[in-house]
Protein backbone atom coordinates (compact mmCIF):
# COMPACT_ATOMS: atom_id res chain seq x y z
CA UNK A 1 26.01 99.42 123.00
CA UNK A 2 26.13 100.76 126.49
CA UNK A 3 22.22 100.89 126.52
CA UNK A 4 22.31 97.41 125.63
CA UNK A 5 24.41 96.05 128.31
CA UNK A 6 22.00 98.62 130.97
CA UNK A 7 18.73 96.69 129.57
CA UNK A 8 20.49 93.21 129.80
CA UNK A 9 21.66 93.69 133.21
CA UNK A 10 17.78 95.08 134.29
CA UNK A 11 16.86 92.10 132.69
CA UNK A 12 19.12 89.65 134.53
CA UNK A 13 18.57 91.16 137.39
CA UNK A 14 14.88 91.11 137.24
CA UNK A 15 14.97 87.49 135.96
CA UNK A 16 16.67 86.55 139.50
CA UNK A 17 14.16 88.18 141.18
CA UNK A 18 11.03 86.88 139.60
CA UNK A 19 13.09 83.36 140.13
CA UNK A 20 13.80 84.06 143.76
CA UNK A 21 9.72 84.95 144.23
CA UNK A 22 8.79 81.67 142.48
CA UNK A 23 11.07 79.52 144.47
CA UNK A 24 9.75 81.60 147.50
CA UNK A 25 6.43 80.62 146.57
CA UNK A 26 7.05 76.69 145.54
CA UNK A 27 8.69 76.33 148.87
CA UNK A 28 5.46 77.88 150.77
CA UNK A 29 3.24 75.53 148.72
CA UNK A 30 5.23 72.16 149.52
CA UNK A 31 5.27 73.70 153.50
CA UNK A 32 1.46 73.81 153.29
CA UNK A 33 0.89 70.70 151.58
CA UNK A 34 3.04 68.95 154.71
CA UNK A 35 0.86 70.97 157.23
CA UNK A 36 -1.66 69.70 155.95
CA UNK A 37 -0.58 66.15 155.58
CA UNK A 38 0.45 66.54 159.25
CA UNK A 39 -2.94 67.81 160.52
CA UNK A 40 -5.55 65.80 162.38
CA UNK A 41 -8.81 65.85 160.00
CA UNK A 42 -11.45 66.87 162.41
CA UNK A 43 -11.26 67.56 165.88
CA UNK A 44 -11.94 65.29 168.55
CA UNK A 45 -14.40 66.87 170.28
CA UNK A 46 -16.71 67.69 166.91
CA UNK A 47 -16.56 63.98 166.18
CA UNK A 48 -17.85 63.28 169.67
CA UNK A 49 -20.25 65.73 169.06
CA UNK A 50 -21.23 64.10 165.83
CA UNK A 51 -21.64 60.51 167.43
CA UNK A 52 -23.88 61.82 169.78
CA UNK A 53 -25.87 63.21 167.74
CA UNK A 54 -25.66 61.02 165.39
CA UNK A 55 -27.40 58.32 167.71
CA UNK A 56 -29.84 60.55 168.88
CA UNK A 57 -31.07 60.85 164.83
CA UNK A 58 -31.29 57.17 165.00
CA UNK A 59 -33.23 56.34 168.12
CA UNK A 60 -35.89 59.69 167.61
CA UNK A 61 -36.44 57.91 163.73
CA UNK A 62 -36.78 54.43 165.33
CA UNK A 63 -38.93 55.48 168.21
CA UNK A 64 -41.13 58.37 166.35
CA UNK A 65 -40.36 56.86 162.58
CA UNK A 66 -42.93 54.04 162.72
CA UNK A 67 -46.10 56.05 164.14
């Protein structure tokens, strides 16, 4: 009987940990997910970037595209 109550305890106290990780873990998730929700989506100096050269695509293919 005493063996019994030893393995229940390990149990229950195991059980609280592996609950205590997961809630750990849910609550890193949902911080993440409102990082990331939060965060600019590209930088402003890239998309610059990407304008520019995104004009100077269209005016080498309009100059040099219909020799």
């Amino acid at each position: 009987m005493a063996r019994l109550i030893i393995v229940l305890l390990f149990l229950a106290v195991l059980m609280g940990l592996a609950m205590g990780v997961a809630n750990g873990v849910g609550r890193m998730a949902q911080a993440g997910r409102a990082q990331l929700a939060r965060a600019e989506m590209g930088n402003g100096t890239m998309q610059r970037l990407s304008g520019i050269l995104l004009l100077a695509l269209i005016l080498y293919v309009s100059i040099w595209g219909g020799a």
